[in-house]
N, C-alpha and C. Protein backbone atom coordinates (compact mmCIF):
# COMPACT_ATOMS: atom_id res chain seq x y z
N UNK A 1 154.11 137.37 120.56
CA UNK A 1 153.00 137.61 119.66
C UNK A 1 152.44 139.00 119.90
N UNK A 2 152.04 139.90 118.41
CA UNK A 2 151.64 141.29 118.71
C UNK A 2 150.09 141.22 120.06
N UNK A 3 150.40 142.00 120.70
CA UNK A 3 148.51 141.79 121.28
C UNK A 3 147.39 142.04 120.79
N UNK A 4 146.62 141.37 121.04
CA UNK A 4 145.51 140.82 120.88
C UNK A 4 145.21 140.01 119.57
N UNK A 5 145.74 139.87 119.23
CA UNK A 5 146.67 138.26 117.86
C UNK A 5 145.33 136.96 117.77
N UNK A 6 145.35 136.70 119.79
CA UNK A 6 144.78 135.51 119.87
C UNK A 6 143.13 135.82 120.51
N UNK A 7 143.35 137.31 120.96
CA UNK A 7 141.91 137.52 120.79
C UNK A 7 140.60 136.64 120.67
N UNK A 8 139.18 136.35 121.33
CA UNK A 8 138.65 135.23 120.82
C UNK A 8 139.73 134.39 120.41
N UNK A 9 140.57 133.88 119.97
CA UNK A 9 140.84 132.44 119.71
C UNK A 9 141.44 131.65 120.74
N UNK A 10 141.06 131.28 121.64
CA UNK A 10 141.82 130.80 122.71
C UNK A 10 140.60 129.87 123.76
N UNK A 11 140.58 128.28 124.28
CA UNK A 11 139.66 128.04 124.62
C UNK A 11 140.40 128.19 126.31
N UNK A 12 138.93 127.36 126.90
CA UNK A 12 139.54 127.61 128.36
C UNK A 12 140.85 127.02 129.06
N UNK A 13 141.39 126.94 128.38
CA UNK A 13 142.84 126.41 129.12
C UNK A 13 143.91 127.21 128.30
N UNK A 14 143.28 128.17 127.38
CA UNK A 14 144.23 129.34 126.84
C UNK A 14 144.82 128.76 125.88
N UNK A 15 144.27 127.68 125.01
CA UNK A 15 145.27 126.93 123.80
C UNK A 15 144.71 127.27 122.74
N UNK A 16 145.29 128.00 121.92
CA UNK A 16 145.13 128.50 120.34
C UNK A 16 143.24 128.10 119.43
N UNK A 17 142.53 128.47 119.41
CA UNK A 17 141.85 127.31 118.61
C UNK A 17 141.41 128.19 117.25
N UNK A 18 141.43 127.61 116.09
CA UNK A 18 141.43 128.12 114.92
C UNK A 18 142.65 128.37 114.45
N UNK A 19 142.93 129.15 113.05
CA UNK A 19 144.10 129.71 112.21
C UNK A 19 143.66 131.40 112.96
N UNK A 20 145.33 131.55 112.89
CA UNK A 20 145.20 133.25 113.30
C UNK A 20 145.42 133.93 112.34
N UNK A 21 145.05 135.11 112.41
CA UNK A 21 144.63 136.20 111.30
C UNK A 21 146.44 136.65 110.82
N UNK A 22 146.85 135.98 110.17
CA UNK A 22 147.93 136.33 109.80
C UNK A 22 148.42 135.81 108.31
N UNK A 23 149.26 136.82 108.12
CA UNK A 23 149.81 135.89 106.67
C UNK A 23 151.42 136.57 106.14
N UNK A 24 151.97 135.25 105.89
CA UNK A 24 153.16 135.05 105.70
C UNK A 24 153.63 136.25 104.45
N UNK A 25 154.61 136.72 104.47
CA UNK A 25 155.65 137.08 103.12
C UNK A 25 156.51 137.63 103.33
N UNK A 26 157.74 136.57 102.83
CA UNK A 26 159.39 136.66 102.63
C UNK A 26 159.55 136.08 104.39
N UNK A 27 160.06 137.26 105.17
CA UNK A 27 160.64 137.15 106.50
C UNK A 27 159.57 137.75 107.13
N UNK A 28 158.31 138.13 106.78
CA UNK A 28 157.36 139.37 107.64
C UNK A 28 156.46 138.51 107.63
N UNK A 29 156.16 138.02 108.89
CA UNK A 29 154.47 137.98 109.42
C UNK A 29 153.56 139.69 109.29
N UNK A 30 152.48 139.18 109.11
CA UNK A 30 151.46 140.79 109.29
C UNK A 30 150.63 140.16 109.66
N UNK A 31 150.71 140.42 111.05
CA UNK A 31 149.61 139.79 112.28
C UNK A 31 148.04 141.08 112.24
N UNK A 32 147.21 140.89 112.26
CA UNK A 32 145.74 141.24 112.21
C UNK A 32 144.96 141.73 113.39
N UNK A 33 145.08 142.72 113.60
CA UNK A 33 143.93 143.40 115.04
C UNK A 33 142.94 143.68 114.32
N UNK A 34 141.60 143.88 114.85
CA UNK A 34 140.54 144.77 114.38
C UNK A 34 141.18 146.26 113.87
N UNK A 35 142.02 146.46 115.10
CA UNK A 35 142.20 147.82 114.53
C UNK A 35 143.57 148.37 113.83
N UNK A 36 144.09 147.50 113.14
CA UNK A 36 145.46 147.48 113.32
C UNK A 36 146.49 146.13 112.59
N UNK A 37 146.99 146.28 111.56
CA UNK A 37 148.40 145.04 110.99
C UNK A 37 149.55 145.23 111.83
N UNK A 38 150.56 144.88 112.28
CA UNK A 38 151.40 145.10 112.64
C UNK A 38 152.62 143.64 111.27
N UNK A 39 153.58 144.55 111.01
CA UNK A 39 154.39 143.98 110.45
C UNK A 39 155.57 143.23 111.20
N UNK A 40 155.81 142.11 110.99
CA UNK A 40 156.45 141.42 112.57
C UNK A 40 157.57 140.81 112.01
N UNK A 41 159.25 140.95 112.14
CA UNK A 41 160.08 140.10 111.43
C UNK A 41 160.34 139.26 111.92
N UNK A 42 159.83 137.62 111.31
CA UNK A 42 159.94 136.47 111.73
C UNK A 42 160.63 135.90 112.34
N UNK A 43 162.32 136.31 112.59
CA UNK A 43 163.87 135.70 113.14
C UNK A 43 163.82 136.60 114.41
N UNK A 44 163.09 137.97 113.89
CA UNK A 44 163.65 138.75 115.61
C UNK A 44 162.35 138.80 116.61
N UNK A 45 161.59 138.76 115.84
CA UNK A 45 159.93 139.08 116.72
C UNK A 45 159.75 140.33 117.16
N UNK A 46 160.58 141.51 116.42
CA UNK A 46 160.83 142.82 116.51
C UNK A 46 159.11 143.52 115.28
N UNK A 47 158.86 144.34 116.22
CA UNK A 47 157.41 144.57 114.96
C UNK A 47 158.37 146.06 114.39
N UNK A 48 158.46 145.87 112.99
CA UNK A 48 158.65 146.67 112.17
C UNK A 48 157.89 147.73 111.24
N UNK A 49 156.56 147.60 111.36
CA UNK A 49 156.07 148.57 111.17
C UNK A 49 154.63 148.38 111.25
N UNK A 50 153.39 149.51 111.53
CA UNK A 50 152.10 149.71 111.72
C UNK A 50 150.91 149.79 110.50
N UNK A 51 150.23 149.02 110.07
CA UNK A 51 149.32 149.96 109.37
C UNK A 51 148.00 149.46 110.17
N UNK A 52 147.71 151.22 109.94
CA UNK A 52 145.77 151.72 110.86
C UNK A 52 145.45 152.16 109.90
N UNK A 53 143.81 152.00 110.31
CA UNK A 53 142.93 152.79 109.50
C UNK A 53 143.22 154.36 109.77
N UNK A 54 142.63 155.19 108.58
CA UNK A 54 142.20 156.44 108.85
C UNK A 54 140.93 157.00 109.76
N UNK A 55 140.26 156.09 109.73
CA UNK A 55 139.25 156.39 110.64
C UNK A 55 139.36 155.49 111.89
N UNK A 56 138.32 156.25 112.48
CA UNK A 56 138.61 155.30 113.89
C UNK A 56 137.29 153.84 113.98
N UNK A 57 138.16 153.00 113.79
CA UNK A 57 138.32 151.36 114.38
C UNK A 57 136.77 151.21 115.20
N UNK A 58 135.63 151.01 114.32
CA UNK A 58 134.53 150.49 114.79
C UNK A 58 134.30 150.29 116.51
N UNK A 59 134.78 149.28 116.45
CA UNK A 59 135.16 148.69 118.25
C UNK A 59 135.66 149.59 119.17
N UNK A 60 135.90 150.60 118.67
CA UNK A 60 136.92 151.59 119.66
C UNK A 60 135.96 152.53 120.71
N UNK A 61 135.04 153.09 119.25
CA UNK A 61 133.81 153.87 120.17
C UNK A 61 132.44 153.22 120.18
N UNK A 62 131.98 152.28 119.46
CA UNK A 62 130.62 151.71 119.86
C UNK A 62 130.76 150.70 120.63
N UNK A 63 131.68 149.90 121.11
CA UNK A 63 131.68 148.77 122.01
C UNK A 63 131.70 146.97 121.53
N UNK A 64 131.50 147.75 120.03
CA UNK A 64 131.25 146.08 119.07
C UNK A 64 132.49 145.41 119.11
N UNK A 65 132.85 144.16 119.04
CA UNK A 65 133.63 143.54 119.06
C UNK A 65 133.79 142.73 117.97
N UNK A 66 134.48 142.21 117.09
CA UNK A 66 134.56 141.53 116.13
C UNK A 66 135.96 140.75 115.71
N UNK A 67 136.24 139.87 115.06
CA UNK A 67 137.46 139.19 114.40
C UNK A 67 138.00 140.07 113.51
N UNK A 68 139.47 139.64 113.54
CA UNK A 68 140.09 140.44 112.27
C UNK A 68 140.38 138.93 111.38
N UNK A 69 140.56 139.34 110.01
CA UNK A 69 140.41 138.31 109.13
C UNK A 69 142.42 138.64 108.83
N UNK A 70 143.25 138.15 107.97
CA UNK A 70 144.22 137.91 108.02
C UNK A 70 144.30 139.16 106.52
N UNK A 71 145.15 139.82 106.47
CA UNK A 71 145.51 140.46 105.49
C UNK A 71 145.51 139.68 103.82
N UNK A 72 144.99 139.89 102.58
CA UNK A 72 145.08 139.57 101.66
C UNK A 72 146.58 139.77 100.87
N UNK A 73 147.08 138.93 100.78
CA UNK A 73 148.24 138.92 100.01
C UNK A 73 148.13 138.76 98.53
N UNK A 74 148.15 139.93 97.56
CA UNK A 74 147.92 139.62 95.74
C UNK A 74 148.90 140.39 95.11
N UNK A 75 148.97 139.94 94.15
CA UNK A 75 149.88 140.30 93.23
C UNK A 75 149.47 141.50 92.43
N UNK A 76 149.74 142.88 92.53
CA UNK A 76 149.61 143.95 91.45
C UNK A 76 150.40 144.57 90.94
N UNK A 77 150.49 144.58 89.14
CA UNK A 77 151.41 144.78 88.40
C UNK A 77 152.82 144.55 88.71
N UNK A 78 152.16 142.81 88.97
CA UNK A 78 153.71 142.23 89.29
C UNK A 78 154.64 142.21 90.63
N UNK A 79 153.89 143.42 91.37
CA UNK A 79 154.55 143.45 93.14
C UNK A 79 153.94 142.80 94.03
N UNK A 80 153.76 142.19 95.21
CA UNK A 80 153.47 141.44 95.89
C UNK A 80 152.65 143.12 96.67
N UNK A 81 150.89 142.72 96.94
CA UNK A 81 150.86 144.04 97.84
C UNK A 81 149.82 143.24 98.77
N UNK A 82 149.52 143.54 99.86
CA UNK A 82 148.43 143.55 101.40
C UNK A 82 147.19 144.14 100.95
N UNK A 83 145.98 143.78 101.54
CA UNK A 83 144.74 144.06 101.13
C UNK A 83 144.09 144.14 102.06
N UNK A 84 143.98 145.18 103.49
CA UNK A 84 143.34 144.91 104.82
C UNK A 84 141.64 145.87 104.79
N UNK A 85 141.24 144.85 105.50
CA UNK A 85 139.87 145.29 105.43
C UNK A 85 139.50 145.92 106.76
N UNK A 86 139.28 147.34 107.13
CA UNK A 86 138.95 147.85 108.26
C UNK A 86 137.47 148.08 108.80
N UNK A 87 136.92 147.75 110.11
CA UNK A 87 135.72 148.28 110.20
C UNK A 87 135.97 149.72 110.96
N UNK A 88 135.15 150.64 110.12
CA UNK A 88 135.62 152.21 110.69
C UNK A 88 133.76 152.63 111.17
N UNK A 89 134.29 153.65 111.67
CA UNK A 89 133.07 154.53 112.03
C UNK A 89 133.68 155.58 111.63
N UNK A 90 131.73 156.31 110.66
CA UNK A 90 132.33 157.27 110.14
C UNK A 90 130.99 158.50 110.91
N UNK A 91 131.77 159.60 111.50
CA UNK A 91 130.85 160.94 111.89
C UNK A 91 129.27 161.29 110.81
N UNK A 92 128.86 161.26 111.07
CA UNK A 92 127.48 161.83 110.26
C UNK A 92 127.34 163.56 110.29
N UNK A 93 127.31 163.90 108.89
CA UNK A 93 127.17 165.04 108.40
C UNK A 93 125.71 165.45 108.57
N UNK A 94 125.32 166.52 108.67
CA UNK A 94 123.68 167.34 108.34
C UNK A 94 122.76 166.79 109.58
N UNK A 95 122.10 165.87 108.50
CA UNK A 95 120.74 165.16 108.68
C UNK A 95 120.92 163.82 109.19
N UNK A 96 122.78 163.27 108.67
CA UNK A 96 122.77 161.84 108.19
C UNK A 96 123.25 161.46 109.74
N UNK A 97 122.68 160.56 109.69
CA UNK A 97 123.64 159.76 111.18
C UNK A 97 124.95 159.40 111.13
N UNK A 98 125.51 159.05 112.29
CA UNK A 98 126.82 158.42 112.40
C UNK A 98 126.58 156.65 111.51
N UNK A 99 127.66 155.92 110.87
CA UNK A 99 127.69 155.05 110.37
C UNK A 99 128.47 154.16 110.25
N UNK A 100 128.97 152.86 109.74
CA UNK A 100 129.83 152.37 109.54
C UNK A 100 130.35 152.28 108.32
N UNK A 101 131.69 151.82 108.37
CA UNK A 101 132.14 151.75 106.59
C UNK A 101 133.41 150.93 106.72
N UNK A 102 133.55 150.36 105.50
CA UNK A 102 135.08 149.29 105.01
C UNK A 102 135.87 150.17 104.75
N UNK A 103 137.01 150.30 105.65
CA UNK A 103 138.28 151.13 104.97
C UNK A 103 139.22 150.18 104.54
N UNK A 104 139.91 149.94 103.28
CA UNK A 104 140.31 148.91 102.67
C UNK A 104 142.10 149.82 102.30
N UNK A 105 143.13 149.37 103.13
CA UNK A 105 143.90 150.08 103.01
C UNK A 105 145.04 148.97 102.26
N UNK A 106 145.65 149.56 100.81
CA UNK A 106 146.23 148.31 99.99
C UNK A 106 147.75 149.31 100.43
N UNK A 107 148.83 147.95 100.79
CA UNK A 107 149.93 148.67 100.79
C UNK A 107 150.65 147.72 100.23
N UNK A 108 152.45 148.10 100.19
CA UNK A 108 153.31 147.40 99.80
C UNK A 108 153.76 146.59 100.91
N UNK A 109 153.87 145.15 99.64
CA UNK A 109 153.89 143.62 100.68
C UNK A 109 155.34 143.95 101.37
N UNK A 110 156.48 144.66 100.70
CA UNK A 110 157.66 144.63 100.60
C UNK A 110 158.36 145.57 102.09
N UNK A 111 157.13 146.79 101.82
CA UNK A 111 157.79 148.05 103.17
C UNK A 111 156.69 148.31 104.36
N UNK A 112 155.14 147.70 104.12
CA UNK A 112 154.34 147.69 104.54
C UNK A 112 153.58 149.41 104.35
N UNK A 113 154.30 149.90 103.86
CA UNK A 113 153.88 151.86 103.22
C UNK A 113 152.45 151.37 102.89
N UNK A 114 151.23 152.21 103.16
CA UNK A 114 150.10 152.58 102.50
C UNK A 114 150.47 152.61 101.37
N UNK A 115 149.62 152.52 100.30
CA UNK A 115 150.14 152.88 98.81
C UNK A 115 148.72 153.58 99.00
N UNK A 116 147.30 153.27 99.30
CA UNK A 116 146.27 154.01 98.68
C UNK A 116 144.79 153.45 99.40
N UNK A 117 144.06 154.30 99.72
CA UNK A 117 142.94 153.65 100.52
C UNK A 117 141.26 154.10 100.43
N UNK A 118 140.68 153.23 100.12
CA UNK A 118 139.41 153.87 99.52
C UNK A 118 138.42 153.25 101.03
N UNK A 119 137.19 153.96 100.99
CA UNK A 119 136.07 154.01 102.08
C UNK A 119 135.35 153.94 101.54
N UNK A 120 134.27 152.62 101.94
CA UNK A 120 133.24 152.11 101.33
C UNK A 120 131.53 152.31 102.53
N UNK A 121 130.92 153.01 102.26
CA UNK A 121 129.85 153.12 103.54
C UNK A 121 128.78 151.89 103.05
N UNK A 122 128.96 151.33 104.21
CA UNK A 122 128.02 149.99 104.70
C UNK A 122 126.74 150.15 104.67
N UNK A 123 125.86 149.46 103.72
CA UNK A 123 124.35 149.37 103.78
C UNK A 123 123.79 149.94 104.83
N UNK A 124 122.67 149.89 105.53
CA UNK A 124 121.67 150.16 106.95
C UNK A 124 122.18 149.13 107.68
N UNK A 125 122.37 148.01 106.89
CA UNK A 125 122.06 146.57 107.90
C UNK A 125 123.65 146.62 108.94
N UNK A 126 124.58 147.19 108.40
CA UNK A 126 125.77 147.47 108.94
C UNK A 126 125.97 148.58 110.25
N UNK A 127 124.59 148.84 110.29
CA UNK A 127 124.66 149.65 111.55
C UNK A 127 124.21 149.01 112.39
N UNK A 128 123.59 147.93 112.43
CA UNK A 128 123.00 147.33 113.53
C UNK A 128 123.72 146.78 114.30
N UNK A 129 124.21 147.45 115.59
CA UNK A 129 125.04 146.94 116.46
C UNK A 129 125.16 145.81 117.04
N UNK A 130 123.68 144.94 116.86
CA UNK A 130 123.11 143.33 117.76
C UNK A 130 124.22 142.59 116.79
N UNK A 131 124.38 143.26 115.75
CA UNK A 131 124.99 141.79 115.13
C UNK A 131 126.45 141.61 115.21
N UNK A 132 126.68 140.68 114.99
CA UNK A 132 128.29 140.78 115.00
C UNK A 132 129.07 140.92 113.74
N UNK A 133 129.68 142.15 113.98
CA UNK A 133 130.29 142.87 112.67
C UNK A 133 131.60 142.17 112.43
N UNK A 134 131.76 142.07 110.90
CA UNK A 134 133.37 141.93 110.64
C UNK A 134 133.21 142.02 109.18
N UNK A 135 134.72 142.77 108.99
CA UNK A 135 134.76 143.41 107.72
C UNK A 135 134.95 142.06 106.91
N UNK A 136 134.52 142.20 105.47
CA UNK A 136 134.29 141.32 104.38
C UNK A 136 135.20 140.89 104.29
N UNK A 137 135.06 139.66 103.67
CA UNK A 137 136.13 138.70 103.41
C UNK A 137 136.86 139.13 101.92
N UNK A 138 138.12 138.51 102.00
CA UNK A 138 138.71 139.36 100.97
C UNK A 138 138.54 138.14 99.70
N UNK A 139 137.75 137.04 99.87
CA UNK A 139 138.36 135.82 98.73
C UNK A 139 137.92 136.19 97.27
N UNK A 140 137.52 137.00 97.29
CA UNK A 140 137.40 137.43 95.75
C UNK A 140 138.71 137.79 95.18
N UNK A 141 139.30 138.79 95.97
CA UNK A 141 140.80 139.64 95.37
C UNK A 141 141.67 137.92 95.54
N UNK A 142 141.79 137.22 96.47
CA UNK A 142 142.86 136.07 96.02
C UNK A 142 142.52 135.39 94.80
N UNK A 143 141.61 134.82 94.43
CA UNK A 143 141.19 134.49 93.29
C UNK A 143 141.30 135.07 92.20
N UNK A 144 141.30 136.55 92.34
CA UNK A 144 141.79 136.94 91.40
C UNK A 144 142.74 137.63 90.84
C-alpha cells in the first residue's frame, strides 16, 4: 500500500477502520495522500504515476493535519477523468497574509496526465488552524 494510505485510519491493534481514500478504474487504484494521488496498478502493486498539487500541501508547512477524501471519478465529454481536491497554502502578496486555498487538479482517468487546474482561495474561516481542515467534498461533481 502507497504510504500513508491508512493514515488516521487504523485503530489500536493497527486494523483498517473506515473506507480508504481510494477509487477504482479499469486496472488503476488512485490511492489519496493529503498531499499527493499516486496511481497504483492493481496486478503489480507497481505505482505508475504521481499527481501533486502546484502549491505546497497545507500540512507540509503549518503543521495541520487532515484526511484525504478519495479522488472523484466523472465522466467529461465522454472520457472517464479524476477530480482531486488539494489543501494548498498560498504566500501572501503586499498587505495580504499568507492563506489557504482548494487546488482542484482534473486529470485523465486513463494516463493520470494533469489535463488542467484551477485555485480556489478559502474564505477567513479556512485559515483557522484550531480546526480541522479538509478539502471539500467532491459529491456534487458525482451527481452530476
Amino acid at each position: 500500500m502507497p504510504e500513508g494510505l491508512t493514515e488516521n485510519r487504523t485503530d489500536l491493534q493497527n486494523r483498517v477502520t473506515g473506507s480508504l481514500p481510494v477509487t477504482l478504474h479499469g486496472g488503476t487504484a488512485y490511492a489519496a495522500a493529503f498531499d499527493h494521488v499516486q496511481a497504483v496498478d492493481s496486478a503489480t502493486g507497481d505505482v505508475t504515476a504521481t499527481i501533486e498539487p502546484e502549491g505546497t500541501a497545507a500540512a507540509e508547512d503549518t503543521g495541520v493535519t487532515h484526511d484525504a477524501g478519495p479522488p472523484a471519478l466523472v465522466t467529461t465529454g465522454g472520457k472517464p477523468t479524476l477530480v482531486t481536491p488539494f489543501l494548498v497554502r498560498q504566500a501572501g502578496t503586499g498587505t495580504q497574509a499568507d492563506h489557504q486555498a482548494v487546488e482542484i487538479a482534473v486529470s485523465d482517468a486513463d494516463t493520470a496526465k494533469v489535463l488542467w487546474r484551477l485555485t480556489l482561495r478559502l474564505p477567513e474561516w479556512g485559515d483557522d488552524h484550531a480546526c480541522r481542515s479538509r478539502p471539500p467534498p467532491l459529491a456534487a461533481l458525482r451527481a452530476g
